[in-house]
N, C-alpha and C. Protein backbone atom coordinates (compact mmCIF):
# COMPACT_ATOMS: atom_id res chain seq x y z
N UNK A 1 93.02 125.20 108.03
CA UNK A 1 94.40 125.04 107.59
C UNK A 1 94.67 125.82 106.31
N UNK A 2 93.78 125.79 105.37
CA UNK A 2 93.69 126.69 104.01
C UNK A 2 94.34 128.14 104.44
N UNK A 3 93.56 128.47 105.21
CA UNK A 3 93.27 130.28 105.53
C UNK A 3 94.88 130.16 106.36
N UNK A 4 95.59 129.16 107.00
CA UNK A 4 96.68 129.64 107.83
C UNK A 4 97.62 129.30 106.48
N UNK A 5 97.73 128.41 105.77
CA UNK A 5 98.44 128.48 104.55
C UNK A 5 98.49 129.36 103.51
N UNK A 6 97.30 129.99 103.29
CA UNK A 6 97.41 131.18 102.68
C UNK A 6 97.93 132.85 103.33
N UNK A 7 97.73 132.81 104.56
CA UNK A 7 98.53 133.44 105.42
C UNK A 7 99.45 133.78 105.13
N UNK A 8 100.57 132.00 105.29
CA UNK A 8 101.69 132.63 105.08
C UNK A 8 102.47 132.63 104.19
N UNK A 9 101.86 132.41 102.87
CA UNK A 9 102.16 132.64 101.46
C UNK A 9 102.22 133.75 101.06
N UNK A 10 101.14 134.33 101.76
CA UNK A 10 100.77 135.69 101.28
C UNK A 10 102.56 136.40 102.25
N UNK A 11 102.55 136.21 103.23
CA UNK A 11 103.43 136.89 104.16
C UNK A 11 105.14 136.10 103.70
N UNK A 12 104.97 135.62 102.81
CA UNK A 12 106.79 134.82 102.21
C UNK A 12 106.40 135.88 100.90
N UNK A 13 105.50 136.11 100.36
CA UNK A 13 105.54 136.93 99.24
C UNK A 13 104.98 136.06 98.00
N UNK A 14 104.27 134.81 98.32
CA UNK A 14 103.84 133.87 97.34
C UNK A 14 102.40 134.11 97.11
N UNK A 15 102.23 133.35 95.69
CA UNK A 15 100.85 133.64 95.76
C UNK A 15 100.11 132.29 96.75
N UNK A 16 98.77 132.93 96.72
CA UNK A 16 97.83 132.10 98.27
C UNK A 16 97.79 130.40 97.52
N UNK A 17 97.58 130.36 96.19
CA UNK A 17 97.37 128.89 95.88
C UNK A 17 98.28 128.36 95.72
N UNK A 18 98.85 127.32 96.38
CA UNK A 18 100.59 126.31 95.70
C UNK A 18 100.08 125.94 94.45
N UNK A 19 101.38 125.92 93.69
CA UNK A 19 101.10 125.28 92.23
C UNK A 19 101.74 123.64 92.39
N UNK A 20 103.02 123.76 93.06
CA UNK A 20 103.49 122.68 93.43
C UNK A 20 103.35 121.89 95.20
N UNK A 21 103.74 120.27 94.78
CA UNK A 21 103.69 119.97 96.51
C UNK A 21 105.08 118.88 96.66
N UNK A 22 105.14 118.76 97.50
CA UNK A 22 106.37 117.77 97.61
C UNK A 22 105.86 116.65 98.73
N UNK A 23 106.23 115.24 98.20
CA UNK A 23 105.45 114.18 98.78
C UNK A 23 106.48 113.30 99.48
N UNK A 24 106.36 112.83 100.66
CA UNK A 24 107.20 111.98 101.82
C UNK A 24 106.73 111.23 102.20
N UNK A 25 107.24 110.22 102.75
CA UNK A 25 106.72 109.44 103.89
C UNK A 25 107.42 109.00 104.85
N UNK A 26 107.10 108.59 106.30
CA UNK A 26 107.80 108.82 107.15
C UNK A 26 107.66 107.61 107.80
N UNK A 27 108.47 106.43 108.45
CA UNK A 27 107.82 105.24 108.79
C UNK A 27 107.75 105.67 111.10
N UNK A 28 106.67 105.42 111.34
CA UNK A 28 106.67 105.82 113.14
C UNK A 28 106.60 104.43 113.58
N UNK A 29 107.45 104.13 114.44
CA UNK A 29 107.07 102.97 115.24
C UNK A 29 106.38 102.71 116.20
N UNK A 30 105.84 101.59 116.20
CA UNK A 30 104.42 101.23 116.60
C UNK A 30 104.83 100.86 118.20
N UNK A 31 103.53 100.77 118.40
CA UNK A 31 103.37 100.51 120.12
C UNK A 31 102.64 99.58 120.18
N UNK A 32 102.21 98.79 121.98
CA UNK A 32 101.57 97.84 121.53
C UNK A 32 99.94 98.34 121.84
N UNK A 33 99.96 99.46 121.66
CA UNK A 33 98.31 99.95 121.77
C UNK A 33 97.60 99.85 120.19
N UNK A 34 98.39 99.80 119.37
CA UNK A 34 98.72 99.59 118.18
C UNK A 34 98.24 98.52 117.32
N UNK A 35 98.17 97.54 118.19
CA UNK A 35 97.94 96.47 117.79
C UNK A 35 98.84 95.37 116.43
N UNK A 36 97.40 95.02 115.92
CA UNK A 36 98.17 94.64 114.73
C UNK A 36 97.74 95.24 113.60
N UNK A 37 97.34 96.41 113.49
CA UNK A 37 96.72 97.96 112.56
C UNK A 37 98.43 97.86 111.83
N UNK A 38 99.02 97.74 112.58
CA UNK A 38 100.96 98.32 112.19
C UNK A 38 100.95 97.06 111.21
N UNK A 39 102.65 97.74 109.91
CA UNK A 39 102.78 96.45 109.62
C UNK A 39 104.38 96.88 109.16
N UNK A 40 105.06 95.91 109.20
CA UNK A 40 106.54 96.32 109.04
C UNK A 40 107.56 96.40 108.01
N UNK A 41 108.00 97.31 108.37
CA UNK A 41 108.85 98.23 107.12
C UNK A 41 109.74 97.77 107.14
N UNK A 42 110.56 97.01 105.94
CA UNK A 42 111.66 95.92 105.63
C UNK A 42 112.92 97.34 105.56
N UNK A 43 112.97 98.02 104.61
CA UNK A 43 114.16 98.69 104.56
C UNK A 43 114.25 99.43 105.98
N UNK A 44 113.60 100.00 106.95
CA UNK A 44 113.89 100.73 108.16
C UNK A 44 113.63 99.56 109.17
N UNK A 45 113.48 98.26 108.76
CA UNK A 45 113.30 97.87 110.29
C UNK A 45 112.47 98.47 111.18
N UNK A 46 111.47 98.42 111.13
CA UNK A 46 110.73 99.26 112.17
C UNK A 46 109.13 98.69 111.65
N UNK A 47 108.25 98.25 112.71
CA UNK A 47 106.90 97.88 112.85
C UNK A 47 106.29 99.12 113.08
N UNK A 48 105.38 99.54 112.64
CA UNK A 48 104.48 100.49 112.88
C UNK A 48 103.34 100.57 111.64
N UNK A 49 103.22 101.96 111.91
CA UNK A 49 102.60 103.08 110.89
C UNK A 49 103.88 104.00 109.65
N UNK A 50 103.07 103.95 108.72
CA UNK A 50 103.62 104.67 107.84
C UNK A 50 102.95 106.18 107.26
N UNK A 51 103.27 107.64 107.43
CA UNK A 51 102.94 108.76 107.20
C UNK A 51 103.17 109.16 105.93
N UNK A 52 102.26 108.86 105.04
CA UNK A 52 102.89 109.84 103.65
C UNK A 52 101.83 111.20 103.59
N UNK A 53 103.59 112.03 103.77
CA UNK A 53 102.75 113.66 104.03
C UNK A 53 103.17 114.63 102.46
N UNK A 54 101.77 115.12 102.31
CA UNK A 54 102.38 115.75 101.04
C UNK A 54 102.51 118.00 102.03
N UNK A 55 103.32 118.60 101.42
CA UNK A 55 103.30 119.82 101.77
C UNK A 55 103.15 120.88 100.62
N UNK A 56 103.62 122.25 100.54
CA UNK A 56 103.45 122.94 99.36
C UNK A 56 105.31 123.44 100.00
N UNK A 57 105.55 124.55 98.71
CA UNK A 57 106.92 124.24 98.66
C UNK A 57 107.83 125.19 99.60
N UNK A 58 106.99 125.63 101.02
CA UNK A 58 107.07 126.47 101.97
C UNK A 58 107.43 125.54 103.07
N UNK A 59 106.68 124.35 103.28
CA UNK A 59 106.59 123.04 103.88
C UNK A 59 105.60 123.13 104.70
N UNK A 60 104.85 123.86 104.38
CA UNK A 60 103.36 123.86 104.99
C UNK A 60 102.44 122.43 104.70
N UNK A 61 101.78 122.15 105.47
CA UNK A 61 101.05 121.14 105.62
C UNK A 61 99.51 121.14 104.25
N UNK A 62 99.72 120.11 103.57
CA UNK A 62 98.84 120.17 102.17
C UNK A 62 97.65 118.78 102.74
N UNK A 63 98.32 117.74 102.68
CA UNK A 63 97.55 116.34 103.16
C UNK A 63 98.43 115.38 103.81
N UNK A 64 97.66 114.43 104.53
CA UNK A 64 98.57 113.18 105.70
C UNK A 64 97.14 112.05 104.74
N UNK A 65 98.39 110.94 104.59
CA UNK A 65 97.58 109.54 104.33
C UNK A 65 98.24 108.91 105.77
N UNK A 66 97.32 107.93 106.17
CA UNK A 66 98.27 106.99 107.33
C UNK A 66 98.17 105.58 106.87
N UNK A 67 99.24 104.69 106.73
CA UNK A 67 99.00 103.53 106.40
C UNK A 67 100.06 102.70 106.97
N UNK A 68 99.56 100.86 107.33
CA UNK A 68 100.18 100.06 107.43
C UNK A 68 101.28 100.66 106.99
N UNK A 69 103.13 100.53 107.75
CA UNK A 69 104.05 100.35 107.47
C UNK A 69 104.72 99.84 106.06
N UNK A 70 103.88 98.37 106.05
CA UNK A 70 104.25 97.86 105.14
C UNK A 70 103.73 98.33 103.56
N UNK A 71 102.80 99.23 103.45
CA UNK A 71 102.52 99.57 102.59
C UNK A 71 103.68 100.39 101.50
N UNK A 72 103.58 100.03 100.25
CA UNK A 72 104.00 101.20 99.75
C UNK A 72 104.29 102.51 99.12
N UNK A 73 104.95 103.02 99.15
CA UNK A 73 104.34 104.73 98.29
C UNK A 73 104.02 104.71 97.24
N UNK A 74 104.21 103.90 96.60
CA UNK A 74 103.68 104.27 95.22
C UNK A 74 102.10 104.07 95.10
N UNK A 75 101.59 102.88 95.69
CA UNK A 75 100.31 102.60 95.92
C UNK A 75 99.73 103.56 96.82
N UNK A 76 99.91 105.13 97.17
CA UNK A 76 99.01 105.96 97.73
C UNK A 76 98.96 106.97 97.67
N UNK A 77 99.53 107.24 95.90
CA UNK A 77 99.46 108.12 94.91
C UNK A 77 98.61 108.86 94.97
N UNK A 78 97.52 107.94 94.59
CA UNK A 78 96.09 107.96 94.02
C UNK A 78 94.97 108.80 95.11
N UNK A 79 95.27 108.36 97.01
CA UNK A 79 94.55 108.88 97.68
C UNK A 79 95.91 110.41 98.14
N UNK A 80 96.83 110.02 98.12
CA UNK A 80 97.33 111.75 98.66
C UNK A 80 97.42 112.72 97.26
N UNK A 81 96.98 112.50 96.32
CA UNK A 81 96.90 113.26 94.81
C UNK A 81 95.12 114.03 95.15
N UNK A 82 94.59 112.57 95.31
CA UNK A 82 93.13 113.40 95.90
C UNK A 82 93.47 114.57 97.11
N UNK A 83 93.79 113.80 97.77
CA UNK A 83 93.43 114.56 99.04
C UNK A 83 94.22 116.21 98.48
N UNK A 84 95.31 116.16 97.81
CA UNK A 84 96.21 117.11 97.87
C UNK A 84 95.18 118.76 97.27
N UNK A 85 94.58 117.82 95.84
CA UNK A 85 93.76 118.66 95.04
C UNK A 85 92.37 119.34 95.69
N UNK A 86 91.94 118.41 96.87
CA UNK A 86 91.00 119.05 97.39
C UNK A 86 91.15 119.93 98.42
N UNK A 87 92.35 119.86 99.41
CA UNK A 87 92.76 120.95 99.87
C UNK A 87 92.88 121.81 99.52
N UNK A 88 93.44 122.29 98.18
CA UNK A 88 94.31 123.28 97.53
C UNK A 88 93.04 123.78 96.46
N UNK A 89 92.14 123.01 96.53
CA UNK A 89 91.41 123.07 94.89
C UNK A 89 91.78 123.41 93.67
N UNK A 90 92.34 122.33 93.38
CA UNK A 90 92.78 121.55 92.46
C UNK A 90 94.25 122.84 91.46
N UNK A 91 94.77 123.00 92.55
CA UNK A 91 95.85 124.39 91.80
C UNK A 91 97.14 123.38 91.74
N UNK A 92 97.33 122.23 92.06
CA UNK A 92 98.66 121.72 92.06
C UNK A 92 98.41 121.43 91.01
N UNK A 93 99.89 121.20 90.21
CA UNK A 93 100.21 120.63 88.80
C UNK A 93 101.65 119.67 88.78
N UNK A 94 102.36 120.05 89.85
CA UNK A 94 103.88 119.71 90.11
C UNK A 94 103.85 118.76 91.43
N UNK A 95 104.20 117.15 91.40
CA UNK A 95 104.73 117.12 93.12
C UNK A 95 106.21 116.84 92.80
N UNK A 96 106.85 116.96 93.46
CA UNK A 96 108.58 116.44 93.82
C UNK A 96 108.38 115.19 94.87
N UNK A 97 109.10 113.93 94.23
CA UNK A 97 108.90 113.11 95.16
C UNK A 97 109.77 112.27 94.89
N UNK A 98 110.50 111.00 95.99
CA UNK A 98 111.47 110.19 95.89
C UNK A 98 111.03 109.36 95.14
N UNK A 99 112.22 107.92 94.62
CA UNK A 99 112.43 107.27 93.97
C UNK A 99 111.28 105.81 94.71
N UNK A 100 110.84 106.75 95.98
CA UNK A 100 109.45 105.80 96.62
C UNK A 100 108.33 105.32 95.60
N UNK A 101 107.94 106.94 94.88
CA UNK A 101 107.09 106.96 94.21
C UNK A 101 107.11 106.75 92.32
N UNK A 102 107.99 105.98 91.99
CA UNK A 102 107.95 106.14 90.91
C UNK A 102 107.15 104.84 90.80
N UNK A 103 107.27 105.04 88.77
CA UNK A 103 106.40 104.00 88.50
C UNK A 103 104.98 104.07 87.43
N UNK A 104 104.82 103.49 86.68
CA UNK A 104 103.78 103.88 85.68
C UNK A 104 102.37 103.89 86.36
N UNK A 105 102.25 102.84 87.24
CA UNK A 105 101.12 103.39 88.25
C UNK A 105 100.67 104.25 88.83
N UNK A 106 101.92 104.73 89.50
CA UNK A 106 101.62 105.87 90.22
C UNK A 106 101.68 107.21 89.23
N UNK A 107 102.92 107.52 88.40
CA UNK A 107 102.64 108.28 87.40
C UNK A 107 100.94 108.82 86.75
N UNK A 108 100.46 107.21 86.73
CA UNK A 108 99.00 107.63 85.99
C UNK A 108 97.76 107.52 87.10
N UNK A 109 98.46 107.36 88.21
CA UNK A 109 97.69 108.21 89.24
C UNK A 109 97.69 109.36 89.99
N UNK A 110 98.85 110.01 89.39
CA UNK A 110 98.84 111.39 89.72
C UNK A 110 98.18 112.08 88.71
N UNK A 111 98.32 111.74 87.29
CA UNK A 111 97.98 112.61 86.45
C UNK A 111 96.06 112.21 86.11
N UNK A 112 95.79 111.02 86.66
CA UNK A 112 94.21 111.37 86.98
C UNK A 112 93.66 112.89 87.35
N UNK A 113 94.32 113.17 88.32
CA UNK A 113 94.31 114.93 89.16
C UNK A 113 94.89 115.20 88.95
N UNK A 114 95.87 115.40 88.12
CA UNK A 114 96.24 116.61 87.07
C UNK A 114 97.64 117.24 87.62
N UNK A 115 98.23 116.08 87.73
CA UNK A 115 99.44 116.24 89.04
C UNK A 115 100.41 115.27 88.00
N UNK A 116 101.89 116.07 87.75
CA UNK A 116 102.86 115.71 87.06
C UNK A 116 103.79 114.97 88.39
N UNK A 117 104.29 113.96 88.91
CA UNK A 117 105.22 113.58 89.51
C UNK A 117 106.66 113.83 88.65
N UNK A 118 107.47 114.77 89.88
CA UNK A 118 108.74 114.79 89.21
C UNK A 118 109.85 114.11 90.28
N UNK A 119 110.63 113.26 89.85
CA UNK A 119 111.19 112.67 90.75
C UNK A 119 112.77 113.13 91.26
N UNK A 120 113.31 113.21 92.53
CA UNK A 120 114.39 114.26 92.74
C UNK A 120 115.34 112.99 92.85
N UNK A 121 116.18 112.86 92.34
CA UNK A 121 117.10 111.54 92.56
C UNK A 121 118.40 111.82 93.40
N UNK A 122 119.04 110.97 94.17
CA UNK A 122 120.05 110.91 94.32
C UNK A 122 121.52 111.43 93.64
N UNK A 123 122.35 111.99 93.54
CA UNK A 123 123.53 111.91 92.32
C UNK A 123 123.67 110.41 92.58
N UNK A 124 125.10 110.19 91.29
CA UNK A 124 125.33 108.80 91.41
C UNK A 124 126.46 108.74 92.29
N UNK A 125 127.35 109.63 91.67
CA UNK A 125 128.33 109.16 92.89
C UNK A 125 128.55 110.50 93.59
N UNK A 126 127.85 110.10 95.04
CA UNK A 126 127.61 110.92 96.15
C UNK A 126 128.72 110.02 97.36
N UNK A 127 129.02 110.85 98.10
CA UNK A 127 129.79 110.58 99.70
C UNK A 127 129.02 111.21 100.74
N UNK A 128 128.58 110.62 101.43
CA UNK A 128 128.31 110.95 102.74
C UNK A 128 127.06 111.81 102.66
N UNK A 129 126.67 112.83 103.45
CA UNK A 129 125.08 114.00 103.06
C UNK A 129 125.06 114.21 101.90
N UNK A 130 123.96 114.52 101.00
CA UNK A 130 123.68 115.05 99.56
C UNK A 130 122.61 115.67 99.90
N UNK A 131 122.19 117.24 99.85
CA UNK A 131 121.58 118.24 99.77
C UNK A 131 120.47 118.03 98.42
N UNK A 132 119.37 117.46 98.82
CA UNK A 132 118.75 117.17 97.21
C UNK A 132 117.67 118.74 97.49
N UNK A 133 117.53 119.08 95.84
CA UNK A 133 116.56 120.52 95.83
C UNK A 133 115.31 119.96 96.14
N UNK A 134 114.51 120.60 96.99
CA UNK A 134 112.83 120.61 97.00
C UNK A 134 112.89 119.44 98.33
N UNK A 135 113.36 118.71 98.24
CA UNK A 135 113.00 117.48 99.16
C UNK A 135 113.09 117.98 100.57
N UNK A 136 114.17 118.63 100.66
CA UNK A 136 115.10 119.30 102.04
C UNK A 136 113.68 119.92 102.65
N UNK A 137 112.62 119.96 102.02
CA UNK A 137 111.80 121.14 102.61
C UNK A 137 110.43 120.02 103.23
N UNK A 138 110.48 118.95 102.93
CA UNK A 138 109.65 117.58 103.79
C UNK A 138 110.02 117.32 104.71
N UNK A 139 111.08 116.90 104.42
CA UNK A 139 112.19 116.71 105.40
C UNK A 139 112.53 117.53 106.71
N UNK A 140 112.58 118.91 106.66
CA UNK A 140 112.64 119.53 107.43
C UNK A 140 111.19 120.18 107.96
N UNK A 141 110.10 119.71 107.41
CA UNK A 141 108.49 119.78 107.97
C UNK A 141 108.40 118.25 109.24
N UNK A 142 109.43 117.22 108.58
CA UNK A 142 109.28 116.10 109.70
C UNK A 142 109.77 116.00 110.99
N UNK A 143 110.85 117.86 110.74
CA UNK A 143 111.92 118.10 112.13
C UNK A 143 111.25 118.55 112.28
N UNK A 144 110.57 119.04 111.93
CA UNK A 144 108.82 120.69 112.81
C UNK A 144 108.46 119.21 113.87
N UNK A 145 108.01 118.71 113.40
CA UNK A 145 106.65 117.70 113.86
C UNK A 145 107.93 116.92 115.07
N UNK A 146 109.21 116.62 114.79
CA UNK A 146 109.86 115.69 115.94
C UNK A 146 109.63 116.26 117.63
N UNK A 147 109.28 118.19 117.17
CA UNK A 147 109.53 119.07 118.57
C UNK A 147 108.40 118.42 119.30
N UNK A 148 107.45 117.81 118.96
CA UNK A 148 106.14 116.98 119.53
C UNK A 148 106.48 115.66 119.99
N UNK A 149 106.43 115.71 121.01
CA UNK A 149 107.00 114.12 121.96
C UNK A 149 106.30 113.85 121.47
N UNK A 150 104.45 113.37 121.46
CA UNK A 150 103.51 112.48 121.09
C UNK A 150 103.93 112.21 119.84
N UNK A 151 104.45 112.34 118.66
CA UNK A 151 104.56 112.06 117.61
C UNK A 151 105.64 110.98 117.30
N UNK A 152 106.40 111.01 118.46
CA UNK A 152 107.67 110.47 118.39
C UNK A 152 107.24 108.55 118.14
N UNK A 153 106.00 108.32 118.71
CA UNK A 153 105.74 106.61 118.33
C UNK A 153 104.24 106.65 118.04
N UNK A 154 103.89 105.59 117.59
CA UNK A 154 102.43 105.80 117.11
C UNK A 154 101.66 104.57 117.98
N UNK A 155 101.34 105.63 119.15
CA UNK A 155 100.41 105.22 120.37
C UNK A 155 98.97 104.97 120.02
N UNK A 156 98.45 105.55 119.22
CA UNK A 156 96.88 105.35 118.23
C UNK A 156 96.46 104.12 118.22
N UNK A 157 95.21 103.45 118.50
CA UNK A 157 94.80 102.26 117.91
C UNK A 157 94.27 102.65 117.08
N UNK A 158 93.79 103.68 116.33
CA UNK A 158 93.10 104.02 115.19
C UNK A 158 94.09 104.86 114.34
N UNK A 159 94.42 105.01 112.50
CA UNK A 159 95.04 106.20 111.89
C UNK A 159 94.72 107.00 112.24
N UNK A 160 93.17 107.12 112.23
CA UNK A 160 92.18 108.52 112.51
C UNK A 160 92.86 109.60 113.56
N UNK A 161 93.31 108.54 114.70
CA UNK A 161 93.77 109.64 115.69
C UNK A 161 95.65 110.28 115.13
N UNK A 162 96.21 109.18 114.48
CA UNK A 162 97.64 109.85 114.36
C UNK A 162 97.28 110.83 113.70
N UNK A 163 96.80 110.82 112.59
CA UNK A 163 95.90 111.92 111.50
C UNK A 163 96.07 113.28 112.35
N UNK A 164 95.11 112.76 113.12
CA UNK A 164 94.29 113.74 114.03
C UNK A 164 95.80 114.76 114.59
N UNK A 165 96.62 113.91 115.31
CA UNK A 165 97.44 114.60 116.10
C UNK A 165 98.67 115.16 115.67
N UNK A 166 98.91 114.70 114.63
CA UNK A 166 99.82 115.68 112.93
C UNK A 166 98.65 116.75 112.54
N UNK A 167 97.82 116.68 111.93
CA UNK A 167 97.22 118.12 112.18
C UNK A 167 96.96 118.91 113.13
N UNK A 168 96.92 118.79 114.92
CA UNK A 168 97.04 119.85 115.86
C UNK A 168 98.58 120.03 116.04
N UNK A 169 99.51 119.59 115.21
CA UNK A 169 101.16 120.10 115.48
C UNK A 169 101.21 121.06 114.73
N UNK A 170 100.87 120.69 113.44
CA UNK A 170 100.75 121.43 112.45
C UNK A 170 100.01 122.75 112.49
N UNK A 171 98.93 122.77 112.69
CA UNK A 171 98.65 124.01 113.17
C UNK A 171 98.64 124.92 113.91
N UNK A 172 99.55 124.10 115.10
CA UNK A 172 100.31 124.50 115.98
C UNK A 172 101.18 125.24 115.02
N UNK A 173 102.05 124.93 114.53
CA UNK A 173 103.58 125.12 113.78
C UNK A 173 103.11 126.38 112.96
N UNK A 174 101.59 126.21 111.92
CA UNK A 174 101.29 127.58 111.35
C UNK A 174 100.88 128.58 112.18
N UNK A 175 100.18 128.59 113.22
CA UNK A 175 99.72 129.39 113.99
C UNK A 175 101.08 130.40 114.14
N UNK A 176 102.09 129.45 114.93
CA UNK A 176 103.18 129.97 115.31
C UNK A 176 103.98 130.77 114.15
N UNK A 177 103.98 130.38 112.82
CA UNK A 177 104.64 131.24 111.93
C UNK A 177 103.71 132.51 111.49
N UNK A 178 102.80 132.19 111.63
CA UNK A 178 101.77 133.56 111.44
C UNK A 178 101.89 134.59 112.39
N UNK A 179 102.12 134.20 113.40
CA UNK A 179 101.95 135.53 114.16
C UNK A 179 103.62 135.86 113.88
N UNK A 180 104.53 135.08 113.91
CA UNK A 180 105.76 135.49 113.65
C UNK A 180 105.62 136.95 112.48
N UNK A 181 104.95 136.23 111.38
CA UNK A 181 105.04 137.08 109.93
C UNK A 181 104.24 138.51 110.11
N UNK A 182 103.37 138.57 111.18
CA UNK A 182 102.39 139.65 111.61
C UNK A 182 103.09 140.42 112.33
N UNK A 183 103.75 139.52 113.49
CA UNK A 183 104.91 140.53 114.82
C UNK A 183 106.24 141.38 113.75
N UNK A 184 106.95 140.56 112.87
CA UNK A 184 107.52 140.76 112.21
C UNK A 184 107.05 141.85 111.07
N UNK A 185 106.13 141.74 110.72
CA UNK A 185 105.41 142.59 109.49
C UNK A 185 105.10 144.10 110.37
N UNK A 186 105.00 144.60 111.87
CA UNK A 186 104.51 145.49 112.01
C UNK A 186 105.66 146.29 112.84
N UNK A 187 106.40 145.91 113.08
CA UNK A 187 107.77 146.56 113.50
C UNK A 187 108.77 147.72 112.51
């Protein structure tokens, strides 16, 4: 995944290491293969699994935590901050992330790994869509991943496998922009 991310950094005109990442989470509803692994998400209504995906600011795929539904973001700071730094080795300094993640906890579990949380807020008085900077680009990594029927509920009795099957979309999704940037690059 490194070598297809640096790919196409190199081919947007960026340099190969992200400095920054932007952090989401996504709640999937559960099935009953599922068991009782799921646990349920009060503001979405919805029993399942919960995806917090961090990306770099291309919306390339950086790290996936999978957790109980009911869990929350701020409490998984600490493992997608790891995971983020060891992908990347250790070049992030910046994440952008919702009002999920705030919090002096999580704050001083990002900056364990050396990771500033900056938080993108809402305006206050907004009507209807609000276009927030940096976020739009998670967000639209979670429309990459919808083109995947399997993704659409979380059929897994294990995380291991949702894990599993967000990274073959995903590298599906880079594969596919790489050769784009190559077909494109030699014309």
């Amino acid at each position: 995944m490194a070598d297809l991310r640096a790919l196409i950094r190199l081919g947007e005109g960026k340099s190969v290491a992200p400095t920054a990442a932007i952090f989401e989470s996504r709640t999937l509803a559960g099935s009953i293969e599922n068991g009782k692994r799921g646990g349920y998400d009060g503001p979405k209504k919805r029993t399942g699994s919960k995806l917090h995906l961090a990306v770099d600011t291309l919306g390339e795929f950086l790290a996936l935590v999978v957790t109980p539904a009911n869990e929350q973001d701020r409490a998984q700071v600490e493992e997608l901050a790891a995971a983020v730094q060891e992908a990347t080795g250790d070049t992030i300094e910046l994440a952008y992330v919702d009002q999920g993640y705030t919090g002096g906890d999580a704050e001083a579990a990002a900056a364990g790994w050396g990771i500033r949380l900056e938080v993108v807020k809402l305006p206050e008085a907004r009507t209807g869509f609000v276009w927030l900077p940096r976020r739009w680009v998670v967000e639209r990594s979670f429309a990459w991943l919808s083109r995947f029927r399997r993704l659409a509920r979380d059929y897994a009795r294990v995380p291991e496998t949702v894990a599993g099957l967000h990274l073959v979309a995903f590298s599906t999704l880079m594969l596919t922009r790489v050769m784009r940037l190559l077909l494109d690059g030699s014309t």
